[in-house]
C-alpha atoms as a PDB file:
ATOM      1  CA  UNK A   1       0.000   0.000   0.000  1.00  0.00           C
ATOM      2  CA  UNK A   2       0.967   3.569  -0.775  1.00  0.00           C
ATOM      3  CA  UNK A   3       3.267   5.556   1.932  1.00  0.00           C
ATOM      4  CA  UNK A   4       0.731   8.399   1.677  1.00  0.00           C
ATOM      5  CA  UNK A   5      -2.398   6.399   1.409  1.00  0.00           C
ATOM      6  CA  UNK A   6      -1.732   4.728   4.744  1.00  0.00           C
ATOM      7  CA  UNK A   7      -1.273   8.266   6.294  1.00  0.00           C
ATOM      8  CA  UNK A   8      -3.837   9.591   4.999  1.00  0.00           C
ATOM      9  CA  UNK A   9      -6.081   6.957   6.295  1.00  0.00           C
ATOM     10  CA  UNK A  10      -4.542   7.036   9.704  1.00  0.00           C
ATOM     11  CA  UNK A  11      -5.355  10.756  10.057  1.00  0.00           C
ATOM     12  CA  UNK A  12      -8.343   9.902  10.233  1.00  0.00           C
ATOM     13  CA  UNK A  13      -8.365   7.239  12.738  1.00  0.00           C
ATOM     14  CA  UNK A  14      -8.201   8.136  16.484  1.00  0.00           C
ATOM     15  CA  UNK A  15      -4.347   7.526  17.456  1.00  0.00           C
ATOM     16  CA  UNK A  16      -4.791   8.557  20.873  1.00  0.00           C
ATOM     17  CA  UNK A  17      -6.731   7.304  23.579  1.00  0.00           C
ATOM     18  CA  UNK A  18      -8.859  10.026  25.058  1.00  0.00           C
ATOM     19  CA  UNK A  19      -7.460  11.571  28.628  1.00  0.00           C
ATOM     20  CA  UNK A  20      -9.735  10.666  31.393  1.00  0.00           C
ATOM     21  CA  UNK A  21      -9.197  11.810  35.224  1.00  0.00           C
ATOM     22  CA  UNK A  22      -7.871   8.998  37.580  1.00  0.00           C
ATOM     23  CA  UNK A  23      -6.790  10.238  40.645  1.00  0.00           C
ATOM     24  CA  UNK A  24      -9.133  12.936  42.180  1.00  0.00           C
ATOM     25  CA  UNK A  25      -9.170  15.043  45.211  1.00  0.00           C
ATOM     26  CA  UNK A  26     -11.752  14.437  48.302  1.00  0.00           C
ATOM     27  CA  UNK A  27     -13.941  17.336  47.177  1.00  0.00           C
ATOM     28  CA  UNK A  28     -14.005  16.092  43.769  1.00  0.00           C
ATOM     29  CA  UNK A  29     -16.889  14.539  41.838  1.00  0.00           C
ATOM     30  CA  UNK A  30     -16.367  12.945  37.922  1.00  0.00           C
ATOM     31  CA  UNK A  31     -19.186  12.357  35.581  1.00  0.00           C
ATOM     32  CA  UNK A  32     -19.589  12.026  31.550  1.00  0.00           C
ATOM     33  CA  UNK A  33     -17.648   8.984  31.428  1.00  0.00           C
ATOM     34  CA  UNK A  34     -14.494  10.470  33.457  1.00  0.00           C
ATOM     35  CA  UNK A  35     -14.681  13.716  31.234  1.00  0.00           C
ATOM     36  CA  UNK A  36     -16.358  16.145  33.569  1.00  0.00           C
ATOM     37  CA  UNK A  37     -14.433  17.223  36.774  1.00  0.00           C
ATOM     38  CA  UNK A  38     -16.514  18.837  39.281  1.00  0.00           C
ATOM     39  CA  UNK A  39     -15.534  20.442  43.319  1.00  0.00           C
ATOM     40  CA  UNK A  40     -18.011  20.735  46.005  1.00  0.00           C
ATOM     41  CA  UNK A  41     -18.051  25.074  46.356  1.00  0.00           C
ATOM     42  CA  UNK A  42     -17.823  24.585  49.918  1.00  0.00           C
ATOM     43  CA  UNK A  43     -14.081  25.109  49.667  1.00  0.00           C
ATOM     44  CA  UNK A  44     -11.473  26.425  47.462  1.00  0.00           C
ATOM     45  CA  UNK A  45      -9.055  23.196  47.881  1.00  0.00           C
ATOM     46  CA  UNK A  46      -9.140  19.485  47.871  1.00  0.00           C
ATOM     47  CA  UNK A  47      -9.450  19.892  43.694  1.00  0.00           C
ATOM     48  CA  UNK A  48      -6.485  17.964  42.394  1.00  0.00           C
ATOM     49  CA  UNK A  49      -7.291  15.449  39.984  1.00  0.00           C
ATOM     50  CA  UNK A  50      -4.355  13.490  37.417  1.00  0.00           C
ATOM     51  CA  UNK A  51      -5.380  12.011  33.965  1.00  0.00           C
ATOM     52  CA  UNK A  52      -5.615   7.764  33.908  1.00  0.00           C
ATOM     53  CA  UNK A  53      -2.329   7.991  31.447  1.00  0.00           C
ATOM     54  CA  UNK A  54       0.926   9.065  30.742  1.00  0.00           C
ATOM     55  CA  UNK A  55       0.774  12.142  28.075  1.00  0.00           C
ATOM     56  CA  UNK A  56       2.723  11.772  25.286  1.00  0.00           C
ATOM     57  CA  UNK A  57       5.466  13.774  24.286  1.00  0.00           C
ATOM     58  CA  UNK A  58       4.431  16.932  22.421  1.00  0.00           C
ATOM     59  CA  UNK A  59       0.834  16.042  22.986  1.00  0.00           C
ATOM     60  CA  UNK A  60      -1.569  19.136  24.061  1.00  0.00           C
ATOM     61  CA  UNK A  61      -4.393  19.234  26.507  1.00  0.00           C
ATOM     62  CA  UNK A  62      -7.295  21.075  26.028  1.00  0.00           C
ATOM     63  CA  UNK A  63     -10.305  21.706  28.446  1.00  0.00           C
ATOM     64  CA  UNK A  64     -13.284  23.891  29.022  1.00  0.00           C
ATOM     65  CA  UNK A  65     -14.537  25.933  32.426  1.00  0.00           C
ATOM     66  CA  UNK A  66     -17.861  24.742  32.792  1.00  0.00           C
ATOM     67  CA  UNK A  67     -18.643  26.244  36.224  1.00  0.00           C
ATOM     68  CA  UNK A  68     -17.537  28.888  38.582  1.00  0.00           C
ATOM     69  CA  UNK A  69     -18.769  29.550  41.862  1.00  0.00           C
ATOM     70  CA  UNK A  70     -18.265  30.790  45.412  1.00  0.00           C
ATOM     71  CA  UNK A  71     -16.718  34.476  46.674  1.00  0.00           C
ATOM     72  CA  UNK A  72     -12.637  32.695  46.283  1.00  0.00           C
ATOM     73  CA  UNK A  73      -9.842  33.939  44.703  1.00  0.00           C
ATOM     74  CA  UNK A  74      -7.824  32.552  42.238  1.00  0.00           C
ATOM     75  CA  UNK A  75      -8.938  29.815  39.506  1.00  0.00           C
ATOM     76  CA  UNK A  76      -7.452  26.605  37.921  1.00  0.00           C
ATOM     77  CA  UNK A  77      -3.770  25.647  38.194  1.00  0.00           C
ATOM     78  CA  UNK A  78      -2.535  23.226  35.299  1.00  0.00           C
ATOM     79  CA  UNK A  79       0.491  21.363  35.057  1.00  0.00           C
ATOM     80  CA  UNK A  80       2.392  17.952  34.871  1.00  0.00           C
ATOM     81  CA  UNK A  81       3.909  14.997  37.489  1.00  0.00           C
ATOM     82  CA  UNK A  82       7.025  12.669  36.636  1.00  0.00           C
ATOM     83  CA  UNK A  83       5.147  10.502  39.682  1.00  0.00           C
ATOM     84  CA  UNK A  84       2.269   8.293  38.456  1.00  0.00           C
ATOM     85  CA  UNK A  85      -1.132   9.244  40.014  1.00  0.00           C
ATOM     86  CA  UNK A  86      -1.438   6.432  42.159  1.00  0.00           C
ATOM     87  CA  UNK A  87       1.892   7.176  43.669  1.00  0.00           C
ATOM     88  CA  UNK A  88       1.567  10.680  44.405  1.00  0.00           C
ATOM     89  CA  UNK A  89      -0.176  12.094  47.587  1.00  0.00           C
ATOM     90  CA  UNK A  90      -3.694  14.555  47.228  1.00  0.00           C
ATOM     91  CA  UNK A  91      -2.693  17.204  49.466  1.00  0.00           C
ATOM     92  CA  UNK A  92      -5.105  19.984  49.534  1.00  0.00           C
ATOM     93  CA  UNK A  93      -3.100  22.201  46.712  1.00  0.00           C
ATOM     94  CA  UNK A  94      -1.191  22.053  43.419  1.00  0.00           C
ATOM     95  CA  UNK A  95       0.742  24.859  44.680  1.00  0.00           C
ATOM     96  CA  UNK A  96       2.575  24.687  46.981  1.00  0.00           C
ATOM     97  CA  UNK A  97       2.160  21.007  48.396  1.00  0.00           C
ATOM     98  CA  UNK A  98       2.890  19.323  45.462  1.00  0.00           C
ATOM     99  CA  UNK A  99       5.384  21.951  43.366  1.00  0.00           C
ATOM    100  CA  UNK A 100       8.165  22.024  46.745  1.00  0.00           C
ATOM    101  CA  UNK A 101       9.049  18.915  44.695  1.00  0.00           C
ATOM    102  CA  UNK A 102      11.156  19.155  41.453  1.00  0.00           C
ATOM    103  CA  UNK A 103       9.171  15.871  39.961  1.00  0.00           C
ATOM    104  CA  UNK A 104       5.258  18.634  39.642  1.00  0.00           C
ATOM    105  CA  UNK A 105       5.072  21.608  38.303  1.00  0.00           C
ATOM    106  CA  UNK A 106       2.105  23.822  38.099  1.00  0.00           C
ATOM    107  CA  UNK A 107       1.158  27.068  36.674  1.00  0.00           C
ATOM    108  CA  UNK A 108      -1.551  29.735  37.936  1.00  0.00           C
ATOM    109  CA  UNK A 109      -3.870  30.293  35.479  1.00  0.00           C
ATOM    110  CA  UNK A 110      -5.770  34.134  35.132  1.00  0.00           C
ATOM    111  CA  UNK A 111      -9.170  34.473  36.212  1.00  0.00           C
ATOM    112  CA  UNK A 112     -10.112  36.490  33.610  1.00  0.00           C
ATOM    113  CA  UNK A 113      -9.583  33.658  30.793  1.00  0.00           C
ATOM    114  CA  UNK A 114     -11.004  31.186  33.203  1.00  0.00           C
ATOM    115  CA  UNK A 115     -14.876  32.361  32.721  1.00  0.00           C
ATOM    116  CA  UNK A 116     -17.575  29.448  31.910  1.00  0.00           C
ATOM    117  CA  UNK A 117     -16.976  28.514  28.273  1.00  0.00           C
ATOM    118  CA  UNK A 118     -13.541  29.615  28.243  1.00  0.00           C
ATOM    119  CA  UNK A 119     -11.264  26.390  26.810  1.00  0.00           C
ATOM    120  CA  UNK A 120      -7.568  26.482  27.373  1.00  0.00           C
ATOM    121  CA  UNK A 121      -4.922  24.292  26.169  1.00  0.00           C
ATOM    122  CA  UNK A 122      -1.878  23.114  28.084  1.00  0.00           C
ATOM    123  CA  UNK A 123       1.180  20.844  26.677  1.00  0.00           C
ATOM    124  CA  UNK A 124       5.181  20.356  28.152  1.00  0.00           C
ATOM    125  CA  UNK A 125       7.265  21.678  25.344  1.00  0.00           C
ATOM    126  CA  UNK A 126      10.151  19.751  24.242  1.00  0.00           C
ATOM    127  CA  UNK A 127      12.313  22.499  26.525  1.00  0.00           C
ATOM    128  CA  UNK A 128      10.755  21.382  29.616  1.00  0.00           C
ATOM    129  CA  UNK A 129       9.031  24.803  29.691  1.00  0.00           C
ATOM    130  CA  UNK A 130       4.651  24.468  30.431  1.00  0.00           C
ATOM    131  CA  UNK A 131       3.016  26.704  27.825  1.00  0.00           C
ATOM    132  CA  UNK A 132      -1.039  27.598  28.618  1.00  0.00           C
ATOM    133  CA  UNK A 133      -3.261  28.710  25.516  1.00  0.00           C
ATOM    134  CA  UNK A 134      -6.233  31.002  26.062  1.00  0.00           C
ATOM    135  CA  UNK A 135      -9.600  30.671  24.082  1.00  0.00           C
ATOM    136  CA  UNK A 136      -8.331  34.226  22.699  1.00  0.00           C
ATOM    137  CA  UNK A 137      -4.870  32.870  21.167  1.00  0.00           C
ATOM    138  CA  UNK A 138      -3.352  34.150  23.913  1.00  0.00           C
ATOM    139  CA  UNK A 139      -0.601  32.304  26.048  1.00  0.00           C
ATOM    140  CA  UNK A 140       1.666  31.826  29.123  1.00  0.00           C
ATOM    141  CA  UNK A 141       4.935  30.076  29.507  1.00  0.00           C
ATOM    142  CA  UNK A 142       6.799  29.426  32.544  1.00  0.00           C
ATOM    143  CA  UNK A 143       9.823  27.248  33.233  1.00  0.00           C
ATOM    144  CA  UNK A 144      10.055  24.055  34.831  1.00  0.00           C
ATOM    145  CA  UNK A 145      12.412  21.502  36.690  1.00  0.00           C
ATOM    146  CA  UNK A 146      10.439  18.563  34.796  1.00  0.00           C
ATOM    147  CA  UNK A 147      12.352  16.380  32.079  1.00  0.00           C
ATOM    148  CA  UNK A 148      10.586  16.080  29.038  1.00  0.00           C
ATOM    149  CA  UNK A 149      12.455  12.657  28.083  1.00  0.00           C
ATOM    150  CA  UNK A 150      10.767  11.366  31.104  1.00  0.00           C
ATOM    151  CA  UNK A 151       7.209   9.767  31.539  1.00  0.00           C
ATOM    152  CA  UNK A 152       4.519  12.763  32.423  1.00  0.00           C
ATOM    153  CA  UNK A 153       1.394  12.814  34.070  1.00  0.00           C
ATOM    154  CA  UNK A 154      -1.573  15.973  33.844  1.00  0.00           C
ATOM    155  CA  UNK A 155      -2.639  17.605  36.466  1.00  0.00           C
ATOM    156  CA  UNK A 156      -5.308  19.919  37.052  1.00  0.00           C
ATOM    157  CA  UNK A 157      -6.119  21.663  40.383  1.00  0.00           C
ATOM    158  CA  UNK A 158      -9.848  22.461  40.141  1.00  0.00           C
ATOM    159  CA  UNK A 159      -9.309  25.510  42.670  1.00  0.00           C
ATOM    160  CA  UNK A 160     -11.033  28.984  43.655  1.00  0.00           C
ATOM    161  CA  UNK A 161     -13.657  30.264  41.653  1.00  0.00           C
ATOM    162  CA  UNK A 162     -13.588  27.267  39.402  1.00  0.00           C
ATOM    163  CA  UNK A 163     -15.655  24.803  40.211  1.00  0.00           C
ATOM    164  CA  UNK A 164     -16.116  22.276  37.018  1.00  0.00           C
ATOM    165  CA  UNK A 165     -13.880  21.755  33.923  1.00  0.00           C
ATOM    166  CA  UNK A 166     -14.300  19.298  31.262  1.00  0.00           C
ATOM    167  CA  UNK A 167     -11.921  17.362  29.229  1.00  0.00           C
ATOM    168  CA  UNK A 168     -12.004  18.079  25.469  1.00  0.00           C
ATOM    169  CA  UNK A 169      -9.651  16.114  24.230  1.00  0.00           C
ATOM    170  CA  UNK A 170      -6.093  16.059  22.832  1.00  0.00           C
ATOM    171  CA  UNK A 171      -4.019  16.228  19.621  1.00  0.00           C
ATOM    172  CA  UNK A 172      -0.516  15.869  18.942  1.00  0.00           C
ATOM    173  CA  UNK A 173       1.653  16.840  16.050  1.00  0.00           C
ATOM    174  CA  UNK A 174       2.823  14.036  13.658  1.00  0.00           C
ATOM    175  CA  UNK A 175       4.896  14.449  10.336  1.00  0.00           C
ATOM    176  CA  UNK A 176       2.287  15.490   8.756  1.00  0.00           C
ATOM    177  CA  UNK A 177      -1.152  14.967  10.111  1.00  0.00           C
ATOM    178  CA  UNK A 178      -2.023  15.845  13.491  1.00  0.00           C
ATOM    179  CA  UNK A 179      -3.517  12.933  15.635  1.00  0.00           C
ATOM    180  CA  UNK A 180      -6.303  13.849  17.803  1.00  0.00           C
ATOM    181  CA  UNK A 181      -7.676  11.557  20.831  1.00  0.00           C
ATOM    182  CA  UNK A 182     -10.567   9.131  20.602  1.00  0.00           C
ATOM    183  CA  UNK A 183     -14.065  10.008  21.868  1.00  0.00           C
ATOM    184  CA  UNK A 184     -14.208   9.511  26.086  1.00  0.00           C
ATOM    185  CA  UNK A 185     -14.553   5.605  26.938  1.00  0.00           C
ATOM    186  CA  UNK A 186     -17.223   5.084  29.849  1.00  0.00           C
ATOM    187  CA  UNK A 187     -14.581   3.383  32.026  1.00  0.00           C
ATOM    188  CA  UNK A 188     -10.870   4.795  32.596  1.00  0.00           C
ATOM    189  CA  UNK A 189      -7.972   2.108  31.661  1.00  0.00           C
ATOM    190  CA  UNK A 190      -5.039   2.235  32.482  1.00  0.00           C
ATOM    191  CA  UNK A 191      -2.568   2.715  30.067  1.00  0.00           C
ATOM    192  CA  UNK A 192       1.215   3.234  29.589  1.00  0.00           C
ATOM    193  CA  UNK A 193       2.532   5.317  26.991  1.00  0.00           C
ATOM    194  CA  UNK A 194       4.357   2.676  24.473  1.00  0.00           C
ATOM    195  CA  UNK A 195       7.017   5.348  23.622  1.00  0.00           C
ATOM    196  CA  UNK A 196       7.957   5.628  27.282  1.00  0.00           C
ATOM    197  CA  UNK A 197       8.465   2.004  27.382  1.00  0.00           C
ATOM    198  CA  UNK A 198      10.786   1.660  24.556  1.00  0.00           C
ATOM    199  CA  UNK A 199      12.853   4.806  24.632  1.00  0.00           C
ATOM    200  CA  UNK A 200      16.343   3.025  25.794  1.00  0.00           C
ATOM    201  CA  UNK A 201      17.855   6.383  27.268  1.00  0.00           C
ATOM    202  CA  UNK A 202      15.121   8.251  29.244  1.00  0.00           C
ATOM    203  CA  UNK A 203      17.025   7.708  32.653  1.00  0.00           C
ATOM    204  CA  UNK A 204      20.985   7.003  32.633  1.00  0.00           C
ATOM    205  CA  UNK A 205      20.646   4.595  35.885  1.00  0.00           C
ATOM    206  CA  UNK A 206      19.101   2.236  34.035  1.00  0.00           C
ATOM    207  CA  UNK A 207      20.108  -0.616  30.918  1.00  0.00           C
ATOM    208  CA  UNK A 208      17.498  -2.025  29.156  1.00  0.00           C
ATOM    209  CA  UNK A 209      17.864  -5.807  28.040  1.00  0.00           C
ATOM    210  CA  UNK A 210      15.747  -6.407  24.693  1.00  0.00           C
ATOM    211  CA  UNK A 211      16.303  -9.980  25.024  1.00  0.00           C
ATOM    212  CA  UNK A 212      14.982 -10.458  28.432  1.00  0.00           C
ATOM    213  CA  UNK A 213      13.056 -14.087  28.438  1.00  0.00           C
ATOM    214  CA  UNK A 214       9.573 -13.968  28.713  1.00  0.00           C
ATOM    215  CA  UNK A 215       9.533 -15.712  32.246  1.00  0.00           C
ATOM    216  CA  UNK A 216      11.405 -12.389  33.834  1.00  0.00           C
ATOM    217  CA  UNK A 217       8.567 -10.910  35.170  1.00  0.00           C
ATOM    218  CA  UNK A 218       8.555  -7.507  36.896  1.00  0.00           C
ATOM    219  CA  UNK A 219       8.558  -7.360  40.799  1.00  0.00           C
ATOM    220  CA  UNK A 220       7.010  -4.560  40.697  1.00  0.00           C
ATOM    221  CA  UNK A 221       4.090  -4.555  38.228  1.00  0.00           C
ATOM    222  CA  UNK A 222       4.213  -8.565  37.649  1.00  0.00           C
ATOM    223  CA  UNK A 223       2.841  -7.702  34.134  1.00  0.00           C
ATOM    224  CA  UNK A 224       5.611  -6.650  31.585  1.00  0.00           C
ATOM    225  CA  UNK A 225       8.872  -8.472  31.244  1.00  0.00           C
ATOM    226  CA  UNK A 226      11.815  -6.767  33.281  1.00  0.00           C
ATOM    227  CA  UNK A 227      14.144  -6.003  30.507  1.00  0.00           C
ATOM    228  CA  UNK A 228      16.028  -3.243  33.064  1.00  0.00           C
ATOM    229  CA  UNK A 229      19.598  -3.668  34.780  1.00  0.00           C
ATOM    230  CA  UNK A 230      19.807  -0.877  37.963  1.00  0.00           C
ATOM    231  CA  UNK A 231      23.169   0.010  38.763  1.00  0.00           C
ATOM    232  CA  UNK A 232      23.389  -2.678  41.888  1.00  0.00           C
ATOM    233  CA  UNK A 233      23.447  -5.505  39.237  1.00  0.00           C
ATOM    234  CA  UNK A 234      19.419  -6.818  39.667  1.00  0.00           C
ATOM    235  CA  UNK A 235      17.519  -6.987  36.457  1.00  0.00           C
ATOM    236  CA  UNK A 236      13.957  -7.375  38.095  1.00  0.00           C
ATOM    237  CA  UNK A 237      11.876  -4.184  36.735  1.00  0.00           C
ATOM    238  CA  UNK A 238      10.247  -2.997  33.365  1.00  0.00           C
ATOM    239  CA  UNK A 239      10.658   0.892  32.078  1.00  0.00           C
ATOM    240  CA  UNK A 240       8.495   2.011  33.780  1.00  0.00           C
ATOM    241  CA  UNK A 241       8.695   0.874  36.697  1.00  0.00           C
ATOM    242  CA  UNK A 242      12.173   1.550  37.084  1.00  0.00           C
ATOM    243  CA  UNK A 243      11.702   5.137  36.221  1.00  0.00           C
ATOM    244  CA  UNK A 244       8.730   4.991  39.162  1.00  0.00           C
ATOM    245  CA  UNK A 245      11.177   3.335  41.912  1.00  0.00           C
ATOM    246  CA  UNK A 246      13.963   5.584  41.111  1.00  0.00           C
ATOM    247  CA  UNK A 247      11.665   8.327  41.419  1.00  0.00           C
ATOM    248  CA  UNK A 248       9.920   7.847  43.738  1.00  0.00           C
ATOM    249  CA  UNK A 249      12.250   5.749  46.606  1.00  0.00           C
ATOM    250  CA  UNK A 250      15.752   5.770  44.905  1.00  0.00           C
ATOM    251  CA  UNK A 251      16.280   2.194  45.871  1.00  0.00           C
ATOM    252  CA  UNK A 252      16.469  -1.233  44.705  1.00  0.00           C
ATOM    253  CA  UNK A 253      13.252  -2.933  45.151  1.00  0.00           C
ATOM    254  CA  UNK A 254      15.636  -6.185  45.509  1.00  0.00           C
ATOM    255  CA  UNK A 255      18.677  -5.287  47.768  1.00  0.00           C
ATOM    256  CA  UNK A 256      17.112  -1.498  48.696  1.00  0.00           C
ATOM    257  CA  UNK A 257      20.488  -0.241  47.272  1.00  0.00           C
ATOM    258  CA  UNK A 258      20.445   3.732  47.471  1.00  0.00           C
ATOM    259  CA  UNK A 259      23.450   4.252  44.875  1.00  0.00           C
ATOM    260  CA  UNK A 260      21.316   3.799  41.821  1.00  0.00           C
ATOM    261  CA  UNK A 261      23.991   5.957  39.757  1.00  0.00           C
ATOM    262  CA  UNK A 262      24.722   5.619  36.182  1.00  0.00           C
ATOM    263  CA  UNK A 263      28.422   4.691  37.053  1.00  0.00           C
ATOM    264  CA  UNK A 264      28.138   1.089  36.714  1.00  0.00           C
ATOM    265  CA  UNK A 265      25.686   1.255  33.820  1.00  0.00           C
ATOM    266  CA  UNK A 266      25.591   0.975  30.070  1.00  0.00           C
ATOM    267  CA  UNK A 267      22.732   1.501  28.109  1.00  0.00           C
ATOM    268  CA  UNK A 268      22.149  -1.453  25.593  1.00  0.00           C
END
């Protein structure tokens, strides 16, 4: 079949499963299939909600105010976690709780474009910088510690006058087409981002072993062969579950070895 045939076809096919809300807050409510994000108005916090899957590189978020309420100050904070949603704590706030720590980062987005009906896009850009779009064209960039090599999660802090966003959807830039997510599922999967689990080099304290037998489970996930030397010598983890440990406890999940530098380590 034609180069160009194929693509075109596949621009029209949904490439990217839709991003649902996972992790929620204690104030939160979801609805529409894990779509809709609402927070009880009888406080500004306790909003913080993380999609179901990793977001893939270059891919851009886009939600839509549905609801604000109350006498608060301030409105949503967007931004993106190295740590998988159902590792990371749901302190009351984004900012500060979660951002003291290099692995979130979060930016403070202006009332004024966060009206009902406003929709506003959010992405990581390849320079590890967290760019906001407005419904206007207008946008923000800030900065961040994140690593864009590395495996991200969205977050959204439902917070102040908002009350209730809903996920639109997502698109990402290809050679040339642009994929777009699928229509919401009614139930949220769980799903890791394939690139994140093939990429040989995202973190230098681990090697990855493509020949790993089928039989070498992961300790961790027991689901995906561990194809991933740490630096102590143990080749019991997947990708992505190496990236979680390291992040998360810095140890060997084997021999809870804390060097887990890249000085013994090649990358295959």
């Amino acid at each position: 079949m034609n180069r160009f045939v194929r693509t075109a076809r596949f621009k029209e096919s949904c490439v990217i499963s839709c991003i649902l809300v996972q992790a929620v807050g204690s104030l939160i409510t979801l609805s529409d299939g894990g779509r809709r994000v609402s927070r009880d108005e009888s406080s500004f916090c306790h909003g913080l909600t993380f999609s179901g899957r990793a977001v893939k590189r270059g891919e851009k978020l886009r939600l839509r105010v549905e609801r604000c309420g109350g006498d608060w100050h301030g409105a949503l904070r967007l931004g993106f976690a190295h740590v998988s949603p159902e590792q990371t704590p749901l302190p009351p706030l984004a900012i500060p709780d979660l951002t003291r720590s290099p692995l979130y980062a979060a930016v403070i987005v202006p009332e004024h474009i966060c009206r009902p009906g406003s929709e506003i896009e959010f992405m990581l850009k390849k320079n590890g910088s967290l760019r906001i779009r407005s419904s206007d064209g207008r946008t923000h960039t800030e900065q961040t510690t994140l690593n864009p090599e590395w495996p991200v999660w969205a977050m959204i802090d439902v917070y102040g006058q908002t009350t209730a966003v809903t996920m639109l959807g997502s698109e990402m830039k290809r050679w040339i087409f642009t994929s777009r997510s699928c229509p919401a599922l009614t139930h949220i999967r769980h799903t890791e981002d394939k690139e994140t689990q093939e990429t040989p080099k995202l973190l230098s304290f681990l090697a990855l072993d493509h020949d790993a037998p089928d039989c070498a489970e992961c300790v961790v996930c027991y689901s995906d062969v561990a194809n991933c030397s740490l630096s102590c010598g143990h080749k019991c983890v997947c990708t992505p579950c190496a990236m979680r440990v390291h992040m998360t406890f810095g140890t060997c999940p084997l021999c809870r070895i804390t060097d887990l530098g890249a000085r013994n380590v090649c990358v295959c």
